[in-house]
N, C-alpha and C. Protein backbone atom coordinates (compact mmCIF):
# COMPACT_ATOMS: atom_id res chain seq x y z
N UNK A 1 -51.44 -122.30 141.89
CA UNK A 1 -51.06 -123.67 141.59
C UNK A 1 -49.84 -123.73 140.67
N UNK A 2 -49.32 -122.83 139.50
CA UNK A 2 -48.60 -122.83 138.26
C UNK A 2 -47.56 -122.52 139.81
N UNK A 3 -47.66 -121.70 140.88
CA UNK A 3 -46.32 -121.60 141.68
C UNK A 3 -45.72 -123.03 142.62
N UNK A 4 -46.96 -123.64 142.90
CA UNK A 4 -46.76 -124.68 143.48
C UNK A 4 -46.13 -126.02 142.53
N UNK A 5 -46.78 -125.96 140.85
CA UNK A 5 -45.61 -126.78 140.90
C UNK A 5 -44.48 -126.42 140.17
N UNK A 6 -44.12 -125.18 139.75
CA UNK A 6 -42.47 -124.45 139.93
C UNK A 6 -41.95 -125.37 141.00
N UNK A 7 -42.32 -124.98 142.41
CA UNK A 7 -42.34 -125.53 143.68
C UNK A 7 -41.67 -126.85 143.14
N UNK A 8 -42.40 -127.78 142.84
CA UNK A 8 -42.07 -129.06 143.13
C UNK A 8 -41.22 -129.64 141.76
N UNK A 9 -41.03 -128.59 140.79
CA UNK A 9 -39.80 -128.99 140.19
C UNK A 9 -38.76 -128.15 140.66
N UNK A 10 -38.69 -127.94 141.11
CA UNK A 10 -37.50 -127.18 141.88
C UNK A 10 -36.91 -126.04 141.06
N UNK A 11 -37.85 -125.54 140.38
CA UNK A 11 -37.53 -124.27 139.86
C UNK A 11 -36.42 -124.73 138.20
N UNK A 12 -36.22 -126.01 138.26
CA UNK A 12 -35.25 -126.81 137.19
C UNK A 12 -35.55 -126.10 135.94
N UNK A 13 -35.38 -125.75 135.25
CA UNK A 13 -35.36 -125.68 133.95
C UNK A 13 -36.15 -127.15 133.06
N UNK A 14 -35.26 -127.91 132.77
CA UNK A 14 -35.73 -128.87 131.91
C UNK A 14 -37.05 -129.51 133.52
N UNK A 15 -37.22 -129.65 134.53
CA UNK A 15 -38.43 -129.80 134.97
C UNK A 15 -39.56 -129.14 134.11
N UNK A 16 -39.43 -127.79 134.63
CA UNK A 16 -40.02 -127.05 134.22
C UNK A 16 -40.47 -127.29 133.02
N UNK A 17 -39.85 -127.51 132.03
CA UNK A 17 -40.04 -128.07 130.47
C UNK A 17 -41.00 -128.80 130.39
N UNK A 18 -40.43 -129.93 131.06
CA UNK A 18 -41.53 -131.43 131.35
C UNK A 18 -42.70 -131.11 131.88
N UNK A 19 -43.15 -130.11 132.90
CA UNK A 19 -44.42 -130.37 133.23
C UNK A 19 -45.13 -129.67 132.26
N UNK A 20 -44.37 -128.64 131.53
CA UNK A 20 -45.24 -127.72 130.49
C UNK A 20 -45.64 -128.44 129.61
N UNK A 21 -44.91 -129.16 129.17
CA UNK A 21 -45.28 -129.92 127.95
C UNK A 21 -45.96 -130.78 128.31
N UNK A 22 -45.88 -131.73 129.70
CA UNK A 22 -47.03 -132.79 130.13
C UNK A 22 -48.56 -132.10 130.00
N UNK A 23 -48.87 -130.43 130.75
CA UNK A 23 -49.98 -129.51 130.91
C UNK A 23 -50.14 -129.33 129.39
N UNK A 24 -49.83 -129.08 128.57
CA UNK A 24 -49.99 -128.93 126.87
C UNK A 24 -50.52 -130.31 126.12
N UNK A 25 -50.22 -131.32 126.80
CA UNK A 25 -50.77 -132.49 126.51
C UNK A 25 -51.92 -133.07 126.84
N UNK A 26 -52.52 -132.09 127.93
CA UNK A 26 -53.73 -132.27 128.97
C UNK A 26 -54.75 -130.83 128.79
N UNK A 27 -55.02 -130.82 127.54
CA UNK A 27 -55.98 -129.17 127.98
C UNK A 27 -56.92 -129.41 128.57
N UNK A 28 -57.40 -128.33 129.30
CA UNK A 28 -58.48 -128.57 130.29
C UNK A 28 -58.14 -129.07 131.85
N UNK A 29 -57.45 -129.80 131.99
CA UNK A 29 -56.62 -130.48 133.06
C UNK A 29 -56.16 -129.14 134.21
N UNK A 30 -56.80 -129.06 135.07
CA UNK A 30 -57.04 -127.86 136.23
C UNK A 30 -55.53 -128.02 137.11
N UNK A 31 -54.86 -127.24 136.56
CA UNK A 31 -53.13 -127.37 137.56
C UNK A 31 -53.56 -127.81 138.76
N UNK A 32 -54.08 -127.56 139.52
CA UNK A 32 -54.35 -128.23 141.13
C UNK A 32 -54.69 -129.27 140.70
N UNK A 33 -54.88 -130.36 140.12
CA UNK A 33 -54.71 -132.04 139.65
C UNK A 33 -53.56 -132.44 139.17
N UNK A 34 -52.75 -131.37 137.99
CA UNK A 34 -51.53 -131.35 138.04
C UNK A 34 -50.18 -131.46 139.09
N UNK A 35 -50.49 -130.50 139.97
CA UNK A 35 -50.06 -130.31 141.16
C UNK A 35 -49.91 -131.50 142.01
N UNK A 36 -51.01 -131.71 141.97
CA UNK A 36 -51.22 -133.34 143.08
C UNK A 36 -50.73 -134.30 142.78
N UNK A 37 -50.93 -134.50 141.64
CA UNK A 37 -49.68 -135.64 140.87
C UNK A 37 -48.85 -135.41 140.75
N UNK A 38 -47.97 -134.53 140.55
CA UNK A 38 -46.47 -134.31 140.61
C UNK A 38 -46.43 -134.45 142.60
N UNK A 39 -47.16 -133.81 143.07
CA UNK A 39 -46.42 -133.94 144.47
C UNK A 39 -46.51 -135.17 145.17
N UNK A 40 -47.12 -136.13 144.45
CA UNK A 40 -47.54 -137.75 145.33
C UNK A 40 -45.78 -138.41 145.30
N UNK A 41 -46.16 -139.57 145.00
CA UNK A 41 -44.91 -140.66 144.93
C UNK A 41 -44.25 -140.58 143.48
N UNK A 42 -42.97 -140.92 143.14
CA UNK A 42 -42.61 -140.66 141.87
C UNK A 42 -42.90 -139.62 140.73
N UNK A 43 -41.92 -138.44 141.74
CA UNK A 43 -42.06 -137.53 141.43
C UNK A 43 -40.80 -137.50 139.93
N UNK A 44 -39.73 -138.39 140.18
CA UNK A 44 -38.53 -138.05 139.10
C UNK A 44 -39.15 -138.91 137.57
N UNK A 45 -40.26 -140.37 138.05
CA UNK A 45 -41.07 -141.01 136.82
C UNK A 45 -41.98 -139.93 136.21
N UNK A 46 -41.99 -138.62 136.99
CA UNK A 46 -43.38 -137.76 136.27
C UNK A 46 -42.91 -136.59 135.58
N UNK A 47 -41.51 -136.74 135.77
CA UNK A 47 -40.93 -135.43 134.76
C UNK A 47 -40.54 -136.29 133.87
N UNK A 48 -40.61 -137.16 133.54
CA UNK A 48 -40.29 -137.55 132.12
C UNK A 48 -41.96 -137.50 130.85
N UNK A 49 -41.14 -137.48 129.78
CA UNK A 49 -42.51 -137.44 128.63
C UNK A 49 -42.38 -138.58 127.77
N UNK A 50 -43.51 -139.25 127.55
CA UNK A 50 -43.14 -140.56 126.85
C UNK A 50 -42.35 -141.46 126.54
N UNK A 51 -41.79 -141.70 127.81
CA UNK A 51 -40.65 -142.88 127.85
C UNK A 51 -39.66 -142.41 126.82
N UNK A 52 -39.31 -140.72 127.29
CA UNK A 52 -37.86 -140.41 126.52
C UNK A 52 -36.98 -140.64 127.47
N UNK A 53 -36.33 -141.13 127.95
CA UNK A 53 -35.25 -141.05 128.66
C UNK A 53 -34.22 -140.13 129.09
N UNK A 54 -33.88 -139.46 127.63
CA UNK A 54 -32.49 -138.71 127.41
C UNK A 54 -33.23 -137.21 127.43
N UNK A 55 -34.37 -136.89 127.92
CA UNK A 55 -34.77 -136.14 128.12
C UNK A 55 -35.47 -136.06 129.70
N UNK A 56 -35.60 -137.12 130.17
CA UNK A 56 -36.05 -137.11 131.75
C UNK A 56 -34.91 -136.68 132.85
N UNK A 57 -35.57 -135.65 133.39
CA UNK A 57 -34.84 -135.23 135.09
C UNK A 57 -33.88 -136.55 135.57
N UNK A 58 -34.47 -137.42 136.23
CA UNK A 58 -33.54 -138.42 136.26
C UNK A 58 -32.27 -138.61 135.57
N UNK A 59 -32.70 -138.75 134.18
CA UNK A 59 -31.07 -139.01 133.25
C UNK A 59 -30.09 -137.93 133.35
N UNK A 60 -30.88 -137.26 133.49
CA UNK A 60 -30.00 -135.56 133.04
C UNK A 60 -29.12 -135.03 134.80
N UNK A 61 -29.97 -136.07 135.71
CA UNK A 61 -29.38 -135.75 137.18
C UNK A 61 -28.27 -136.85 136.90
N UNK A 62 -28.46 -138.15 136.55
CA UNK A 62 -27.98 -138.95 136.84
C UNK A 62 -26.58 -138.83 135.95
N UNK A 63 -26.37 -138.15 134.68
CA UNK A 63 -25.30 -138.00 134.09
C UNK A 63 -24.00 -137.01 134.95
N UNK A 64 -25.26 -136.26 135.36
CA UNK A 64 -24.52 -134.79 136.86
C UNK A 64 -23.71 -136.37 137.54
N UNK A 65 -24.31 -137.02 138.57
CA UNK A 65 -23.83 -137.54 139.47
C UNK A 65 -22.45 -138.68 139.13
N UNK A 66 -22.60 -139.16 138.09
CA UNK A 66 -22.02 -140.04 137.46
C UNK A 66 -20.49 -139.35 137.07
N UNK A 67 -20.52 -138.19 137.36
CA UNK A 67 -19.31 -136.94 137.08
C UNK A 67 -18.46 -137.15 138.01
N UNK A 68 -19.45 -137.60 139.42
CA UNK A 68 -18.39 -137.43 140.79
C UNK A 68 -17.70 -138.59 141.30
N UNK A 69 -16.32 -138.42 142.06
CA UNK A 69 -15.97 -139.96 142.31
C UNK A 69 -16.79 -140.49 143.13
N UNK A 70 -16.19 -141.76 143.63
CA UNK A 70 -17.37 -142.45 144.58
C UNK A 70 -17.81 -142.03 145.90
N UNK A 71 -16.69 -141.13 146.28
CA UNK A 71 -16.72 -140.19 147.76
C UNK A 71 -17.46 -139.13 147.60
N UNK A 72 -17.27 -138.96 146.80
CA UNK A 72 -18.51 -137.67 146.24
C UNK A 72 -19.64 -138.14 145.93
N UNK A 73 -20.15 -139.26 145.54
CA UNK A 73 -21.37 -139.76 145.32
C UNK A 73 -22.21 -139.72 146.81
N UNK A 74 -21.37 -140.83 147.76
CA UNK A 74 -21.72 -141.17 148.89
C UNK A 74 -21.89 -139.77 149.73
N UNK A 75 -21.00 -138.83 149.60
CA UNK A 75 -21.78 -137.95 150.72
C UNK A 75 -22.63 -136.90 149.99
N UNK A 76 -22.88 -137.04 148.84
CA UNK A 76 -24.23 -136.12 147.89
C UNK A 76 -25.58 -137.10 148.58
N UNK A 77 -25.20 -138.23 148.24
CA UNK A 77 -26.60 -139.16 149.16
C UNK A 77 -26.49 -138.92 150.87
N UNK A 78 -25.49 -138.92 151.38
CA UNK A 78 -25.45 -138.51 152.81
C UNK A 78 -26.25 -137.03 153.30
N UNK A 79 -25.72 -136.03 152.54
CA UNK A 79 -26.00 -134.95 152.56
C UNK A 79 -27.50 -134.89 152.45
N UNK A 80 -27.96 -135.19 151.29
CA UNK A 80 -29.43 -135.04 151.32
C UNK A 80 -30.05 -135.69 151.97
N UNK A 81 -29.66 -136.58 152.25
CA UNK A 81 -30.69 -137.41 153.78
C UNK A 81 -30.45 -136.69 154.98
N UNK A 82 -29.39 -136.02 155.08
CA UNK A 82 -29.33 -135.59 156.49
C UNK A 82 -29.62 -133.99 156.24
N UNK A 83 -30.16 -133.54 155.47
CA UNK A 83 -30.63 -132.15 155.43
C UNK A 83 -32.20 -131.56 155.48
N UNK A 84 -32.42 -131.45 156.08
CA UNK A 84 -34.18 -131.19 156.31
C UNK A 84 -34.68 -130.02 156.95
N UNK A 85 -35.69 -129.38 156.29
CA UNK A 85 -36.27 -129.39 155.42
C UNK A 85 -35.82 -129.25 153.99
N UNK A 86 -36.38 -129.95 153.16
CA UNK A 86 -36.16 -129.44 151.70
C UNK A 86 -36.15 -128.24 151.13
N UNK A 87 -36.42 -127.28 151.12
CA UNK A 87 -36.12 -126.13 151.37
C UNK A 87 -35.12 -125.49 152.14
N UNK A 88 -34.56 -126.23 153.17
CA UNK A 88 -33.51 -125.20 153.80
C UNK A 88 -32.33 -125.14 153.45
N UNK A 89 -31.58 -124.40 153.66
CA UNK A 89 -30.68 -123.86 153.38
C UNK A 89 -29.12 -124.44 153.93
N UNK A 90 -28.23 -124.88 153.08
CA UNK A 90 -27.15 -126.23 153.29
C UNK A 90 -26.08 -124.79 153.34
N UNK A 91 -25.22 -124.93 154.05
CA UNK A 91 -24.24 -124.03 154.06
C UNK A 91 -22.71 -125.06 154.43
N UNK A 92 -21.86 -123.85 154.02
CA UNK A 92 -20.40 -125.00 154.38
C UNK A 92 -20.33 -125.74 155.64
N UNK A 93 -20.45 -124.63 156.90
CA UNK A 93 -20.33 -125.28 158.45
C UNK A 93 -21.52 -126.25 158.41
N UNK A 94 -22.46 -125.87 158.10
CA UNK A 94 -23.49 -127.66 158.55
C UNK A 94 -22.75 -128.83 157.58
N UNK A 95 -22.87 -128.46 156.55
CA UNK A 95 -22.10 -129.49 155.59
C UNK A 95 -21.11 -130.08 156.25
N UNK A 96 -20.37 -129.42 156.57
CA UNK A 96 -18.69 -130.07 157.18
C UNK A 96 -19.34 -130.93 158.56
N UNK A 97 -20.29 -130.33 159.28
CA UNK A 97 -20.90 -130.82 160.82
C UNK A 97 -21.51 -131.81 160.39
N UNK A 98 -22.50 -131.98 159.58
CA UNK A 98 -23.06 -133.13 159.11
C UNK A 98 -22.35 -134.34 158.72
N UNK A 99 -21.11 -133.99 157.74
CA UNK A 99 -20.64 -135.27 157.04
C UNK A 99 -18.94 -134.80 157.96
N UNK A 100 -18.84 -135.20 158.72
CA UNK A 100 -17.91 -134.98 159.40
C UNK A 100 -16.35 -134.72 158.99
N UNK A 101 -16.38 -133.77 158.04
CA UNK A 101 -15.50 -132.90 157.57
C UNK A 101 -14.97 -131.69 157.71
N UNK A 102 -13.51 -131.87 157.45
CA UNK A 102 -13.23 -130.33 157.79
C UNK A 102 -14.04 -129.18 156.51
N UNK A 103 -13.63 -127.85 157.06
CA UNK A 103 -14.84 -127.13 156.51
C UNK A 103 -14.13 -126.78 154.84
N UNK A 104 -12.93 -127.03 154.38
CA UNK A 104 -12.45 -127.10 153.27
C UNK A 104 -12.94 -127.69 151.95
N UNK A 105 -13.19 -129.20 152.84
CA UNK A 105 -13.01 -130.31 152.09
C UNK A 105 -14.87 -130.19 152.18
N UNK A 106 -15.54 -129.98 153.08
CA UNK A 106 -17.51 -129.54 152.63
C UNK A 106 -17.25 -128.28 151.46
N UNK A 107 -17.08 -127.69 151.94
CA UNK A 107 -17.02 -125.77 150.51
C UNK A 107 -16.56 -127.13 149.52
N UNK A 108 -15.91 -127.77 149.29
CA UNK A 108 -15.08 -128.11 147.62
C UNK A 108 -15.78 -129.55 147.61
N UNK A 109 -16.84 -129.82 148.30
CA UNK A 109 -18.05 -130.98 147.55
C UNK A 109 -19.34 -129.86 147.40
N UNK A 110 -19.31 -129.27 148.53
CA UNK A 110 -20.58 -128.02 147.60
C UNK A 110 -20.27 -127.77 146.61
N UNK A 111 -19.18 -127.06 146.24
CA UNK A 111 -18.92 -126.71 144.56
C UNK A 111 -18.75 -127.39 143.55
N UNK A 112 -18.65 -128.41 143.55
CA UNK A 112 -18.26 -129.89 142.76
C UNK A 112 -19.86 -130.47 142.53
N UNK A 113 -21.02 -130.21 143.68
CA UNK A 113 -22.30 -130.61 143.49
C UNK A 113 -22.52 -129.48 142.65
N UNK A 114 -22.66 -128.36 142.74
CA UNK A 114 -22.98 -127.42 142.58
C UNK A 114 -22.69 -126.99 140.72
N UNK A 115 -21.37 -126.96 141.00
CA UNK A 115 -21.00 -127.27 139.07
C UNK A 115 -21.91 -127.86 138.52
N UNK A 116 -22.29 -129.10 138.95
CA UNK A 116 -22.95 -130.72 138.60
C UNK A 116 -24.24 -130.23 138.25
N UNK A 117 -25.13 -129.33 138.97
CA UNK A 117 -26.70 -129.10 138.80
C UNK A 117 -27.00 -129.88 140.09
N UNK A 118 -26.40 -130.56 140.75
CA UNK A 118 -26.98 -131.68 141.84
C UNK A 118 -27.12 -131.25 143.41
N UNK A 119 -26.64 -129.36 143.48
CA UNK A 119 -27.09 -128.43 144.61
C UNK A 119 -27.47 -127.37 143.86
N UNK A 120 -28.53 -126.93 144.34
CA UNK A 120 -28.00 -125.29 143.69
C UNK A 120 -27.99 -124.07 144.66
N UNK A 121 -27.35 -123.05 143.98
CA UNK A 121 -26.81 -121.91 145.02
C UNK A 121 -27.85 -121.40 145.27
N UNK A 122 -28.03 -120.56 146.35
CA UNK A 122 -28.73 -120.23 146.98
C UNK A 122 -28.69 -118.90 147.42
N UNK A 123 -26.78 -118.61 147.31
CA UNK A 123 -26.50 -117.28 147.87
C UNK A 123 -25.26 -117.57 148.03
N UNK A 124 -24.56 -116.44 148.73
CA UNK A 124 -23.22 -116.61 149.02
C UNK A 124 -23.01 -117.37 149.88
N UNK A 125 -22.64 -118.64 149.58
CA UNK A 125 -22.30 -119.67 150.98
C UNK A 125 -23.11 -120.93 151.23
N UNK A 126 -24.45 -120.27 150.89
CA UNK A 126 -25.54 -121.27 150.87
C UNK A 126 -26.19 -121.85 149.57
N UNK A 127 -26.19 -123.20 149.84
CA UNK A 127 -27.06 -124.15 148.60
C UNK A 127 -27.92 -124.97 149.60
N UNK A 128 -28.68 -125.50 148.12
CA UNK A 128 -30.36 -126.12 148.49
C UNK A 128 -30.78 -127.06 147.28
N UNK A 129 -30.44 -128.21 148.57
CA UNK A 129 -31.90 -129.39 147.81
C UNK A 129 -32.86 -128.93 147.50
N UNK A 130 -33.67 -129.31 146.20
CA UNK A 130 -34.68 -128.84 145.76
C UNK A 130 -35.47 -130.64 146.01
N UNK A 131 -37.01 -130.20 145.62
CA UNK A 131 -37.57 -131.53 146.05
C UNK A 131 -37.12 -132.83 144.51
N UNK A 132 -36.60 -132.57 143.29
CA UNK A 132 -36.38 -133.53 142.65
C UNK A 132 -34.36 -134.05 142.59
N UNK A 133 -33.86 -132.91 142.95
CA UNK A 133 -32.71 -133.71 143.60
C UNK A 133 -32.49 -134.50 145.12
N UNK A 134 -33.68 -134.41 145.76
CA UNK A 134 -33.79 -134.75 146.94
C UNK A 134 -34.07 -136.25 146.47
N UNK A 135 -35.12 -136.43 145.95
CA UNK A 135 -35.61 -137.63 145.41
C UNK A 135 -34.76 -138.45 144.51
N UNK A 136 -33.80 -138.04 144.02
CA UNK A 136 -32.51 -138.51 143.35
C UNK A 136 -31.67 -138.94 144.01
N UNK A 137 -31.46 -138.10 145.06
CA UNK A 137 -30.34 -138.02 146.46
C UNK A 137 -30.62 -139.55 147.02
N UNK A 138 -32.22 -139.67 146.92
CA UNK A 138 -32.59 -140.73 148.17
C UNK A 138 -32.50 -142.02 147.20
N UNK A 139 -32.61 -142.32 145.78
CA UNK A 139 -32.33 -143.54 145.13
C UNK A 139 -31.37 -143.87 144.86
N UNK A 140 -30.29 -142.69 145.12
CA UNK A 140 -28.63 -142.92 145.71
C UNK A 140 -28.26 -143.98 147.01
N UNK A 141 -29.36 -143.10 147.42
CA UNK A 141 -29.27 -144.04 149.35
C UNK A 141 -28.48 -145.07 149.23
N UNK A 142 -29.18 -146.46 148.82
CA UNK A 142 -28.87 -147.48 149.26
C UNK A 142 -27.27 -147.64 148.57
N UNK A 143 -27.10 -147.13 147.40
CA UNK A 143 -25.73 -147.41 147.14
C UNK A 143 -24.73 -147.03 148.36
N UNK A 144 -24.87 -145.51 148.67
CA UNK A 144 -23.71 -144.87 149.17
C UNK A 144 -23.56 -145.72 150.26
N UNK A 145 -24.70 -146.77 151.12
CA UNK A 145 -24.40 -147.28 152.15
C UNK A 145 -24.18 -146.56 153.44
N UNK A 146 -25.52 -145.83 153.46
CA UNK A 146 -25.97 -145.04 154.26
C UNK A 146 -26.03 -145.60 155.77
């Protein structure tokens, strides 16, 4: 269960933080209940700890995104909607095939997400939505005008 929800913070660091400290706040509290609640609905409201803000996943994504111009916003929300599974693996040629770009101009928004915390690498070539930038990606949605 402690792997499953690694899992569902996406391996994040400050996730990671948050659920430790949420589980430290809960002794006794059997990670497979943990687990289940982080994996339901509002997953980015459950990495935060007591209505800190400046410490919640959200803020700390949302300062990443707020970095990029507006073309870069819109296809970070494009991108993650059109990439599935969450887990798989985003590379330059799908990137460029997906958001209908040459393969230049996908490599130099991967790396620009990627700087950001808002992809992460994966390998040489390849990056990956994790499930709480996915969920970030998608409350982008409606702006980018999907």
């Amino acid at each position: 269960e402690a792997d499953r929800i690694a899992d569902l913070c996406g391996h994040l660091p400050l996730a990671l933080r948050i659920a430790a400290a949420s589980l430290a706040g809960r002794p006794g509290q059997p990670l497979r209940d943990y687990a289940d609640e982080l994996d339901g609905a509002g997953l980015l409201d459950k990495l935060a700890l007591g209505g800190d803000s400046a410490g919640a996943v959200r803020t700390a994504f949302g300062r990443c995104y707020d970095e990029l111009d507006p073309g870069q916003q819109q296809r970070f929300a494009i991108l993650a909607a059109r990439c599935v599974p969450s887990q798989a693996d985003v590379t330059v040629e799908g990137a460029a095939a997906r958001l209908g770009l040459p393969g230049c101009e996908a490599a130099a928004l991967l790396d620009a997400l990627a700087e950001r915390s808002l992809l992460l690498t994966a390998g040489a070539g390849h990056y990956r939505f994790v499930s709480p930038l996915r969920t970030f990606a998608a409350e982008k949605a409606p702006a980018a005008q999907l």
